[in-house]
PDB file of N, CA and C in Angstrom:
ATOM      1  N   UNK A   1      79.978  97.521  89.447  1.00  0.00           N
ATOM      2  CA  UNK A   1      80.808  96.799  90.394  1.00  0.00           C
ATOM      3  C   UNK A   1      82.253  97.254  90.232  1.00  0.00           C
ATOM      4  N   UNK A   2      83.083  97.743  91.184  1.00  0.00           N
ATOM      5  CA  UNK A   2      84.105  97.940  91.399  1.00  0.00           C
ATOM      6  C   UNK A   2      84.801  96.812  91.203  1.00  0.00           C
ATOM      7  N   UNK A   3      84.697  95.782  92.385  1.00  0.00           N
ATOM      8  CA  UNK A   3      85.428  94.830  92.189  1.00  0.00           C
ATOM      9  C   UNK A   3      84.782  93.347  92.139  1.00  0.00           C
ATOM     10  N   UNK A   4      85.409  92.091  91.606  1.00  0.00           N
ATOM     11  CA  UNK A   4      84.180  91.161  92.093  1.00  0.00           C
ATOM     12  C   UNK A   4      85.335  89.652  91.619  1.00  0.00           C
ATOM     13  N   UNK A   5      85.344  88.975  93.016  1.00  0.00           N
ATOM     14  CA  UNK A   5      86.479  87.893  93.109  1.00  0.00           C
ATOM     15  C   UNK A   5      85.296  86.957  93.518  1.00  0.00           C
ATOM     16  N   UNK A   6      85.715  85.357  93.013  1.00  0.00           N
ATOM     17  CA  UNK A   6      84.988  84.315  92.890  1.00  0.00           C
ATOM     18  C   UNK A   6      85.856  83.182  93.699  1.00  0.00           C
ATOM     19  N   UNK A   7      85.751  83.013  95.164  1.00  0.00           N
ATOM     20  CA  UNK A   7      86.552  81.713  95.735  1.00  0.00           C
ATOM     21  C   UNK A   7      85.956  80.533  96.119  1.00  0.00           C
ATOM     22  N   UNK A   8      86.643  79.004  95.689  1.00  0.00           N
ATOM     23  CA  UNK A   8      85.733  77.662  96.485  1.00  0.00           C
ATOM     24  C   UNK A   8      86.245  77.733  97.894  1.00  0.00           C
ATOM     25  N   UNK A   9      85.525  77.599  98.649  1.00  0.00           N
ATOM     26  CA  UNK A   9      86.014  77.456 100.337  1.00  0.00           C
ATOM     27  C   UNK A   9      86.929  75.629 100.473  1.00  0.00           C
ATOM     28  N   UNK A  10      87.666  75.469 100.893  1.00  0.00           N
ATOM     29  CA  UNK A  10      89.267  74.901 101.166  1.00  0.00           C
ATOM     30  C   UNK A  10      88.373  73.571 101.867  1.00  0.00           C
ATOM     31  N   UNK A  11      87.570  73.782 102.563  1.00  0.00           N
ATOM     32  CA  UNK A  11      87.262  72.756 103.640  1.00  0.00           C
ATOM     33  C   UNK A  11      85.675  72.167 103.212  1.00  0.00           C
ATOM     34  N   UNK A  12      85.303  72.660 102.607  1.00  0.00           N
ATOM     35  CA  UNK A  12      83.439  72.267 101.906  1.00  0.00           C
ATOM     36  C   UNK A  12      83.571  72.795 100.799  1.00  0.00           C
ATOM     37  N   UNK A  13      83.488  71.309 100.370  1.00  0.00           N
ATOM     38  CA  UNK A  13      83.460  70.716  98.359  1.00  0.00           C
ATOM     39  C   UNK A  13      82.377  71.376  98.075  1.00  0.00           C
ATOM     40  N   UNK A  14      82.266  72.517  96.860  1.00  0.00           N
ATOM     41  CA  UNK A  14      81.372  72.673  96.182  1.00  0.00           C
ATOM     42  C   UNK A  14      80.267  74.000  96.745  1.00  0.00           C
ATOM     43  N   UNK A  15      81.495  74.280  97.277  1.00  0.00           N
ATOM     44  CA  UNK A  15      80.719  75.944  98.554  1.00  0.00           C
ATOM     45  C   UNK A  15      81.584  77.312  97.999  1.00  0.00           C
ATOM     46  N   UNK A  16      81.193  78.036  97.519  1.00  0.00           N
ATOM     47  CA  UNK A  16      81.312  79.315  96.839  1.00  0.00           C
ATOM     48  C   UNK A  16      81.876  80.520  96.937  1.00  0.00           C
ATOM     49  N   UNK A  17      82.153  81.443  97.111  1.00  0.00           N
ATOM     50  CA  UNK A  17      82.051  82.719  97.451  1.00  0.00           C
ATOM     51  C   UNK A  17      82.676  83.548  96.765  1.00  0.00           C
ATOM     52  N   UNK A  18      81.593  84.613  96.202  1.00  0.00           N
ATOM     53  CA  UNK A  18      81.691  86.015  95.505  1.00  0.00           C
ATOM     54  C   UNK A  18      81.475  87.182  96.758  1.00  0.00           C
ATOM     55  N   UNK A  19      82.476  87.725  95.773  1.00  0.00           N
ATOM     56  CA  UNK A  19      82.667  89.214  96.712  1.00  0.00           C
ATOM     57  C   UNK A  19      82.664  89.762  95.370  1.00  0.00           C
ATOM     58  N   UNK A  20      81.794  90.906  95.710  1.00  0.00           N
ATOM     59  CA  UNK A  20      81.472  92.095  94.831  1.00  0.00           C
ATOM     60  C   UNK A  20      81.475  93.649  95.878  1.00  0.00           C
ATOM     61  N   UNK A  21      82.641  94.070  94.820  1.00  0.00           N
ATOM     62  CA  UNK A  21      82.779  95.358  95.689  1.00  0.00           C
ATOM     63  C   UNK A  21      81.531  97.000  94.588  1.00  0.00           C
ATOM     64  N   UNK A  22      81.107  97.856  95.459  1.00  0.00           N
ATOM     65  CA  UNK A  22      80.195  98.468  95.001  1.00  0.00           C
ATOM     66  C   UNK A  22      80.930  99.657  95.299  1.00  0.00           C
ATOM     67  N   UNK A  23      80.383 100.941  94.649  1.00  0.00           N
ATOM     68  CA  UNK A  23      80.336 102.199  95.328  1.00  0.00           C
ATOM     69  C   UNK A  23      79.819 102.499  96.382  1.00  0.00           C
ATOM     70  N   UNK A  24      78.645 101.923  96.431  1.00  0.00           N
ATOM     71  CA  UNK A  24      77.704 102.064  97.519  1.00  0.00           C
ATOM     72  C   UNK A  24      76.524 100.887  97.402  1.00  0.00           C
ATOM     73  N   UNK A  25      75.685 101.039  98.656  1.00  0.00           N
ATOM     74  CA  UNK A  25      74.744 100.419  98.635  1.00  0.00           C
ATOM     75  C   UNK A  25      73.746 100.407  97.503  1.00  0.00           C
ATOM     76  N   UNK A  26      73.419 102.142  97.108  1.00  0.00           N
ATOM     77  CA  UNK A  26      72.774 102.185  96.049  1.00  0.00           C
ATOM     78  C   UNK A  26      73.342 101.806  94.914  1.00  0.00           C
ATOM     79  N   UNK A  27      74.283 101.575  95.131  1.00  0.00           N
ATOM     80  CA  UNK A  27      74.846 100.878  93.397  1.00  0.00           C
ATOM     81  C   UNK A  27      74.261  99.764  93.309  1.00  0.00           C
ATOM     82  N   UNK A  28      74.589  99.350  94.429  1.00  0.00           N
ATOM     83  CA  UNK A  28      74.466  97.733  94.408  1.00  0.00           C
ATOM     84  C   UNK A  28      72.919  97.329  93.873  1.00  0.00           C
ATOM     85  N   UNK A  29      72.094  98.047  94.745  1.00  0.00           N
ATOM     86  CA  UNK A  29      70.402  98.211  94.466  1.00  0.00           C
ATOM     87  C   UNK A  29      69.943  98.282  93.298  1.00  0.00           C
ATOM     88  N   UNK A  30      70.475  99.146  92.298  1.00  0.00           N
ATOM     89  CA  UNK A  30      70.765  99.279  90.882  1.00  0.00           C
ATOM     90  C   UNK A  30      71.014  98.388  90.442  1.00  0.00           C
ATOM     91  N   UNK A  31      71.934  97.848  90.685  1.00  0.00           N
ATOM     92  CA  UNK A  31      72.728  96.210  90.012  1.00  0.00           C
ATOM     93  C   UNK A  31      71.630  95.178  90.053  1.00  0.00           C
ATOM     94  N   UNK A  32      70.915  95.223  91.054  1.00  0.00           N
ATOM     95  CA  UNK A  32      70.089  94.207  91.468  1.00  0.00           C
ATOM     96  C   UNK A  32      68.671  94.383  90.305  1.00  0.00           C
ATOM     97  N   UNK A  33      68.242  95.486  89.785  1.00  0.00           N
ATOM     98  CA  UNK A  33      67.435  95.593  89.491  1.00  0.00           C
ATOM     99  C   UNK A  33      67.491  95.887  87.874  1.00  0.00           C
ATOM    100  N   UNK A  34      69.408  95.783  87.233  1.00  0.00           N
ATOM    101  CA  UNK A  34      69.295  95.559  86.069  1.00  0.00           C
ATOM    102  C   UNK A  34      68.852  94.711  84.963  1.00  0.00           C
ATOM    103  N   UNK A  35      68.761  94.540  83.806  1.00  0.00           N
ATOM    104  CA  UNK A  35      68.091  93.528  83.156  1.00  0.00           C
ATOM    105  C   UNK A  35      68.869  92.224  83.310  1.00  0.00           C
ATOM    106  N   UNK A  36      70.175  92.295  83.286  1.00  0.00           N
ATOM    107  CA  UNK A  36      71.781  91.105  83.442  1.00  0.00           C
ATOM    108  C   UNK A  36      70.874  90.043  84.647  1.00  0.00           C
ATOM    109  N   UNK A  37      70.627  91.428  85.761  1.00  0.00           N
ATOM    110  CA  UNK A  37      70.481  90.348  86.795  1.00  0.00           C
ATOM    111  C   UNK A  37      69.312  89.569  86.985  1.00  0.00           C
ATOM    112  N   UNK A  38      67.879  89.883  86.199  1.00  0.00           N
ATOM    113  CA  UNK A  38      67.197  89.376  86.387  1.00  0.00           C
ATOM    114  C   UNK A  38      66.652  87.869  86.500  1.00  0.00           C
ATOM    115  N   UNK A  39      67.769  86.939  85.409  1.00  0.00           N
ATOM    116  CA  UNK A  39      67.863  85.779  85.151  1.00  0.00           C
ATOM    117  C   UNK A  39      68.246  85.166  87.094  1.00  0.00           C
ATOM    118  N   UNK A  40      69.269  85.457  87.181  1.00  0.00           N
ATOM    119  CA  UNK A  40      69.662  84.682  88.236  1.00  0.00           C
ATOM    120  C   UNK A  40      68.959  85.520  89.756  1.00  0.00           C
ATOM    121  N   UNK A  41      67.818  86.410  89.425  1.00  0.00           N
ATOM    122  CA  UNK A  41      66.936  86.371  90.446  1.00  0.00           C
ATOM    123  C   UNK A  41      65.681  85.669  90.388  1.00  0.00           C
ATOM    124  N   UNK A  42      65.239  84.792  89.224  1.00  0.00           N
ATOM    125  CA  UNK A  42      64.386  84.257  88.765  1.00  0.00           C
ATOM    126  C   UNK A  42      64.587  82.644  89.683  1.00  0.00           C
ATOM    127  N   UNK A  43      66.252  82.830  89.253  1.00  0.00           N
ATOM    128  CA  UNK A  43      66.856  81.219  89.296  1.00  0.00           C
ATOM    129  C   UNK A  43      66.735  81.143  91.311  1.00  0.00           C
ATOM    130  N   UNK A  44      67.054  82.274  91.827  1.00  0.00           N
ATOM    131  CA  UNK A  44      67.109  82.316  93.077  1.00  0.00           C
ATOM    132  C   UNK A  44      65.702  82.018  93.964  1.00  0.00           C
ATOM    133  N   UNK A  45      64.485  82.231  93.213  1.00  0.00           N
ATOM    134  CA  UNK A  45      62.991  82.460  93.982  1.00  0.00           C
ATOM    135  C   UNK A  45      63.146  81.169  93.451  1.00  0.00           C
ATOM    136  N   UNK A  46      63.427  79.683  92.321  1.00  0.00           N
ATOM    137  CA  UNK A  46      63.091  78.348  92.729  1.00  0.00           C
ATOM    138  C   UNK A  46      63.912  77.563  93.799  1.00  0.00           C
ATOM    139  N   UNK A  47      64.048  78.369  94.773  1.00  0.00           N
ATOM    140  CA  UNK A  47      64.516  77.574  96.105  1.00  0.00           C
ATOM    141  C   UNK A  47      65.352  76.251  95.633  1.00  0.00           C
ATOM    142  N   UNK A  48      66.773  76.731  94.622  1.00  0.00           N
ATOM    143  CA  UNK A  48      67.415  75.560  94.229  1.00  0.00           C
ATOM    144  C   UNK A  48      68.751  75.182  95.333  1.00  0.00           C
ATOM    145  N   UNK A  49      68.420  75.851  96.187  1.00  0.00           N
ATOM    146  CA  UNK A  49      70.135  75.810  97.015  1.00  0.00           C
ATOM    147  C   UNK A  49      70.122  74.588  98.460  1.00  0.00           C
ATOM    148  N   UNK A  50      70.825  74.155  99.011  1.00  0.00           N
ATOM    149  CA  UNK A  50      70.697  73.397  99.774  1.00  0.00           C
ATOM    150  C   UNK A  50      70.422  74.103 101.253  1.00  0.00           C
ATOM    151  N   UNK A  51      70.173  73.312 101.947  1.00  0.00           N
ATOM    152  CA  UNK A  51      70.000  74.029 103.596  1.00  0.00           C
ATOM    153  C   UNK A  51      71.220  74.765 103.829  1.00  0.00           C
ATOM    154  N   UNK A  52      71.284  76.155 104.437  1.00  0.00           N
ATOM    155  CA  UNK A  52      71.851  76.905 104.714  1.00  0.00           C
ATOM    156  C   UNK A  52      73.143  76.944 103.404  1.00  0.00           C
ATOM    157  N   UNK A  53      72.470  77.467 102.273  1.00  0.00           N
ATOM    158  CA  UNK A  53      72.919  77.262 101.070  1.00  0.00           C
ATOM    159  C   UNK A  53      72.771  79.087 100.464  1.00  0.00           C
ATOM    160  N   UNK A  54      71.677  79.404 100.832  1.00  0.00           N
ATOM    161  CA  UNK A  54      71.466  80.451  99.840  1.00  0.00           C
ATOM    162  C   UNK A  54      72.236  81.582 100.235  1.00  0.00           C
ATOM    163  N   UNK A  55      72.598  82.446  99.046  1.00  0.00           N
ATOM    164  CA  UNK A  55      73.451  83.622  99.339  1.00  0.00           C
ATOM    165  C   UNK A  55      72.882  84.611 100.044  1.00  0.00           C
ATOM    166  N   UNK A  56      73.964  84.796 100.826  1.00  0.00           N
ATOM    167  CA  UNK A  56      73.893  85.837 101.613  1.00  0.00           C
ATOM    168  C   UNK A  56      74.442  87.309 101.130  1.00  0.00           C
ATOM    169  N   UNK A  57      73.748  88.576 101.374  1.00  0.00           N
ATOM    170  CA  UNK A  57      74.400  89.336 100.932  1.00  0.00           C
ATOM    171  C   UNK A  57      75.127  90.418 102.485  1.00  0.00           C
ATOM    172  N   UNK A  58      75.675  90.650 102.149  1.00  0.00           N
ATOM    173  CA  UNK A  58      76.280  92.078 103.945  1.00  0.00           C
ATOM    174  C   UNK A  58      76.874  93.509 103.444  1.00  0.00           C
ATOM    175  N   UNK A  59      76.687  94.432 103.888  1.00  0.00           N
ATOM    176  CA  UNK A  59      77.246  95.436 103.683  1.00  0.00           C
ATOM    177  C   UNK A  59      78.261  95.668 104.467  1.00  0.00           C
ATOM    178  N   UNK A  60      79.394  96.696 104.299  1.00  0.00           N
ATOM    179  CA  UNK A  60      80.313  96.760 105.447  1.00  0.00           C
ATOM    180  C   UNK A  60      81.235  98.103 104.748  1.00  0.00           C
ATOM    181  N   UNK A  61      81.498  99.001 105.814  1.00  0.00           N
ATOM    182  CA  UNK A  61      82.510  99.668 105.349  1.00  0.00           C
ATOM    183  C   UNK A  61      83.965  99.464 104.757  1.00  0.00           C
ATOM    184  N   UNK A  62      84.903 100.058 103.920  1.00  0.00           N
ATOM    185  CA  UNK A  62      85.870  99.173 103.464  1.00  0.00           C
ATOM    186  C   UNK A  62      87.082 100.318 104.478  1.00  0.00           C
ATOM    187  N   UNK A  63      87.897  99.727 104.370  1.00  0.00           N
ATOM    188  CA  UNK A  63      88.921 100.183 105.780  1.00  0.00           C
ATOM    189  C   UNK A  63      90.111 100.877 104.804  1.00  0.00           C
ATOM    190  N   UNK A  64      90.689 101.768 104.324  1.00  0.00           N
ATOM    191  CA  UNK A  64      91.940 102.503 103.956  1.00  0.00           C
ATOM    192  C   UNK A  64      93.294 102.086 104.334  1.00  0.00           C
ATOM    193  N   UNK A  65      93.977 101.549 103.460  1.00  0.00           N
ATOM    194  CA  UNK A  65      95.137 101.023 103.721  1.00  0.00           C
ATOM    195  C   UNK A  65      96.003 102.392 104.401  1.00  0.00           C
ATOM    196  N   UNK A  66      97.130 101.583 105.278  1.00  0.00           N
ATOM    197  CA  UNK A  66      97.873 102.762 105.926  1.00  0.00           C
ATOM    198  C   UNK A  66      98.521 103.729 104.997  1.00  0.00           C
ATOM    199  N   UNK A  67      99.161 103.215 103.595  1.00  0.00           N
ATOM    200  CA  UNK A  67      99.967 104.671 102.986  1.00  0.00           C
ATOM    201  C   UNK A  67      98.665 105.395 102.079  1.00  0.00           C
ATOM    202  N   UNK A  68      97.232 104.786 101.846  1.00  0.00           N
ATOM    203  CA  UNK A  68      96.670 105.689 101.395  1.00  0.00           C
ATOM    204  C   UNK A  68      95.840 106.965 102.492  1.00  0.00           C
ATOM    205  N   UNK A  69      96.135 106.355 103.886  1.00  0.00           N
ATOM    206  CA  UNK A  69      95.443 107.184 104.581  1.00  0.00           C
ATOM    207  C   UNK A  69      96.453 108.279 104.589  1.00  0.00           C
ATOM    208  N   UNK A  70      98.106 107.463 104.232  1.00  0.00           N
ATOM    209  CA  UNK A  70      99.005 108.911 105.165  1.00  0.00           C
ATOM    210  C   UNK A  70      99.330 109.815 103.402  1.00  0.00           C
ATOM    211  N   UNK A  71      98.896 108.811 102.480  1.00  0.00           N
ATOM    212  CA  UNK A  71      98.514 110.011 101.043  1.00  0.00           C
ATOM    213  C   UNK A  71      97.634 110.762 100.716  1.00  0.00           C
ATOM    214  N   UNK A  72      96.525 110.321 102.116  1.00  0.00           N
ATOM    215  CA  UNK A  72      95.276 111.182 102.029  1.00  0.00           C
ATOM    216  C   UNK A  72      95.615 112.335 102.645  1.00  0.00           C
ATOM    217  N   UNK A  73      96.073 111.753 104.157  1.00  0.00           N
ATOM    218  CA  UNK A  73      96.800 113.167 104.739  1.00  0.00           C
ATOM    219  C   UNK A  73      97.232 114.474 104.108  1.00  0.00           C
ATOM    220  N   UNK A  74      98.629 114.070 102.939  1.00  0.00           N
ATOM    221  CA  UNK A  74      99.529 114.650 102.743  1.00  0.00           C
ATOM    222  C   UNK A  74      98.907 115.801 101.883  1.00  0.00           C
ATOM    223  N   UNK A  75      98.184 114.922 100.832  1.00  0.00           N
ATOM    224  CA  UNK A  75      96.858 115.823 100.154  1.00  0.00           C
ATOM    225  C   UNK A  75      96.015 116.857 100.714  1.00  0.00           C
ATOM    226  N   UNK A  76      95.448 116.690 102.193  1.00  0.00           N
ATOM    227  CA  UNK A  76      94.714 117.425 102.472  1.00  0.00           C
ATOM    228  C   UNK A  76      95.551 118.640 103.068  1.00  0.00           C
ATOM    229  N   UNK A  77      96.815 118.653 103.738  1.00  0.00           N
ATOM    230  CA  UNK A  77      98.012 119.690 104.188  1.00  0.00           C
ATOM    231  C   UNK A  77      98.303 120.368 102.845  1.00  0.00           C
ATOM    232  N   UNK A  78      98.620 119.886 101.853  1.00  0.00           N
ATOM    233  CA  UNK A  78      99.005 120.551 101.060  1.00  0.00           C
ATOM    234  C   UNK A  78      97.716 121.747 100.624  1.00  0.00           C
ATOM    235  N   UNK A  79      95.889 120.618 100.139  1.00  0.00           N
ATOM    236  CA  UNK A  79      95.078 121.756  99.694  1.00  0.00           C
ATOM    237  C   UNK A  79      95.114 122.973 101.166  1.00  0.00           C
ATOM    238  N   UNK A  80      95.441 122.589 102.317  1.00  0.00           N
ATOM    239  CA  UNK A  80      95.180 123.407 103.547  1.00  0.00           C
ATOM    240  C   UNK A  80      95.980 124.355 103.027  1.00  0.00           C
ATOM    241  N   UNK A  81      97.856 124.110 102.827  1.00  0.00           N
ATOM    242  CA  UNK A  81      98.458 125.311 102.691  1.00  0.00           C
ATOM    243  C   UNK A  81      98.148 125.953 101.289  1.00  0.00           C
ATOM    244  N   UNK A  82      97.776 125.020 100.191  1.00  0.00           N
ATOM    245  CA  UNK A  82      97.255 126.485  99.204  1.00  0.00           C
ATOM    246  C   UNK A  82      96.486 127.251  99.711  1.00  0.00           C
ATOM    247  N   UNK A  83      95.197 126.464 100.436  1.00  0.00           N
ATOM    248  CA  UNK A  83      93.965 127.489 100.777  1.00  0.00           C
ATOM    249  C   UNK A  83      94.606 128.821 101.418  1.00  0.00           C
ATOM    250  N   UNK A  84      96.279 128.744 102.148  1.00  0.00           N
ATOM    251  CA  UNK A  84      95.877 129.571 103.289  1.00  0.00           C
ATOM    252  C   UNK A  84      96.965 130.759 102.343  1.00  0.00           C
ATOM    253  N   UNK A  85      97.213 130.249 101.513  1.00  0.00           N
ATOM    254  CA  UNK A  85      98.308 130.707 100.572  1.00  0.00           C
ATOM    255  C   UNK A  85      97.320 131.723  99.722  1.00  0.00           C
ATOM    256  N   UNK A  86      96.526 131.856  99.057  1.00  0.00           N
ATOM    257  CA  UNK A  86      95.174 132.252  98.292  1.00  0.00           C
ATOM    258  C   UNK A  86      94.678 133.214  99.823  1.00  0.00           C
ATOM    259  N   UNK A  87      94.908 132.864 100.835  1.00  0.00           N
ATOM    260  CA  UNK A  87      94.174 134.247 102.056  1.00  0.00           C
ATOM    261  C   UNK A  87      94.832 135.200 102.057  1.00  0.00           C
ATOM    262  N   UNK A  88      96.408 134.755 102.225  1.00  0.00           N
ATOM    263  CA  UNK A  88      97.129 135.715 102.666  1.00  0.00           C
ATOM    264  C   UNK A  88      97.685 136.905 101.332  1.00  0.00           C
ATOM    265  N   UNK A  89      97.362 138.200 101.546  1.00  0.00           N
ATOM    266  CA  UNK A  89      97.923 139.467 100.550  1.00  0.00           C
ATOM    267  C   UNK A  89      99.176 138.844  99.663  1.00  0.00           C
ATOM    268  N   UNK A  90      98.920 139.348  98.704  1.00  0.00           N
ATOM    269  CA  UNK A  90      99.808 138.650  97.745  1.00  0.00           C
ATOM    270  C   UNK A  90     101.612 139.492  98.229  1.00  0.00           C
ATOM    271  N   UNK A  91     102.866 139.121  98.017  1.00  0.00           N
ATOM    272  CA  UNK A  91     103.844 140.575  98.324  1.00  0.00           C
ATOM    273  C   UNK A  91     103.953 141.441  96.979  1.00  0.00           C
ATOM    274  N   UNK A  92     104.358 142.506  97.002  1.00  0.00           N
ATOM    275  CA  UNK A  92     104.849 142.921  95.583  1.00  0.00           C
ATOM    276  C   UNK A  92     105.739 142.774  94.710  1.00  0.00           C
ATOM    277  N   UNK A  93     105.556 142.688  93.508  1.00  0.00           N
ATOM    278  CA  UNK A  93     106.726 142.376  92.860  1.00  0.00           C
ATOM    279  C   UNK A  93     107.852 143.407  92.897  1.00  0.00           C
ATOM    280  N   UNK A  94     108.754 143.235  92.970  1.00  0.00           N
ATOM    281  CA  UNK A  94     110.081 144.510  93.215  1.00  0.00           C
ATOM    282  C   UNK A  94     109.401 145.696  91.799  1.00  0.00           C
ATOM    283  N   UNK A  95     109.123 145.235  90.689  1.00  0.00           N
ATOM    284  CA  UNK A  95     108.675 146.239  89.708  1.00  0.00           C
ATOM    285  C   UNK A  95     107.710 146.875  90.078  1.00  0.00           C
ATOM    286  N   UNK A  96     106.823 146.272  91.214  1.00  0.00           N
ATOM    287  CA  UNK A  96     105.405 147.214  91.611  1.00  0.00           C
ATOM    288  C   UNK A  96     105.782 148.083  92.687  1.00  0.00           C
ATOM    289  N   UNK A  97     106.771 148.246  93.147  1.00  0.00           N
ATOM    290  CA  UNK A  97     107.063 149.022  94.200  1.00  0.00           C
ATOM    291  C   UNK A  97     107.106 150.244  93.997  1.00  0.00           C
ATOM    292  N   UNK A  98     107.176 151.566  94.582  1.00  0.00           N
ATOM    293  CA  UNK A  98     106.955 152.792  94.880  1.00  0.00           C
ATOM    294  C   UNK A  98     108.894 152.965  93.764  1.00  0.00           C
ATOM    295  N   UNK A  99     108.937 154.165  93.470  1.00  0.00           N
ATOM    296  CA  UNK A  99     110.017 154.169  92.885  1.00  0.00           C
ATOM    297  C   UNK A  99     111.075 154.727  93.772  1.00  0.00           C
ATOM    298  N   UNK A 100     110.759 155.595  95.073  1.00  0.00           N
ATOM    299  CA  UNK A 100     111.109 156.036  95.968  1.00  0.00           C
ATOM    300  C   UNK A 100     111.900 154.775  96.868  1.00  0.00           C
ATOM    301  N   UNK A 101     110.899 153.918  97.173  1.00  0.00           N
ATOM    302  CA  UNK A 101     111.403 152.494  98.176  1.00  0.00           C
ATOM    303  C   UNK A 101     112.715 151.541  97.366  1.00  0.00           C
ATOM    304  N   UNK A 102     112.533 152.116  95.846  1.00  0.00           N
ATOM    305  CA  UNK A 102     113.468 151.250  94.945  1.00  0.00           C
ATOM    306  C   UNK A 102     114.446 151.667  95.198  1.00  0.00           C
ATOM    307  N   UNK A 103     114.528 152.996  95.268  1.00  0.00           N
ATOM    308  CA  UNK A 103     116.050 153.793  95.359  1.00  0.00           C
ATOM    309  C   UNK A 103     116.443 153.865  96.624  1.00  0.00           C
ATOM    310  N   UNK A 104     115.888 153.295  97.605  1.00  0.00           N
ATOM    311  CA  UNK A 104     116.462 153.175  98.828  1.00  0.00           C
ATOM    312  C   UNK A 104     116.886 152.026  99.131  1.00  0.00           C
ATOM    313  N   UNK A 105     116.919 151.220  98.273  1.00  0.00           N
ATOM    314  CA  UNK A 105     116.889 149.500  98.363  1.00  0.00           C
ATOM    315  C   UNK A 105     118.158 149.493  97.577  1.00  0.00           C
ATOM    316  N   UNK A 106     118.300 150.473  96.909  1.00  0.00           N
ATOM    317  CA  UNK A 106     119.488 150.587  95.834  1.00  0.00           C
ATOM    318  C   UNK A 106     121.102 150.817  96.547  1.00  0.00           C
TER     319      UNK A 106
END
């Protein structure tokens, strides 16, 4: 679990809610089927919860805050201009030059 926050709802005494953040679905699937969790899937099949009581679970994509999208950006321009930096012929170093072109530069 990435993340995992525990709130009582404001308006109904004694009403719950966990949020558990995952990598993925398959994490989560994993989680479900560790030894930790087995207790409180045991506790869940004696139908102890009240009418429209039992947990629900949902999946959902998680949304990128605006400066990490525009830090994602900035990241991907930059690997773009190394990549294009690594294509292009390297120049020569003034020491690799012809000795002829040196003395005309002179």
């Amino acid at each position: 679990s990435i993340q995992f926050v525990i709130g009582e709802d404001k308006e109904k005494e004694n009403t719950f809610y966990l949020f558990e953040q995952y990598v993925n679905e398959e994490a989560f699937n994993k989680h479900n089927e560790m030894p930790h969790f087995q207790p409180w899937k045991a506790f869940t099949e004696t139908d102890p919860f009240t009418e429209d009581g039992a947990p629900v679970a949902g999946f959902y994509n998680t949304l990128k805050a605006a400066d990490e999208k525009e830090t994602e950006k900035k990241e991907d321009e930059a690997d773009a201009s190394e990549a294009g930096k690594r294509d292009e012929p390297a120049e020569p170093a003034a020491e690799d030059e012809p000795a002829e072109k040196k003395q005309k530069a002179e």
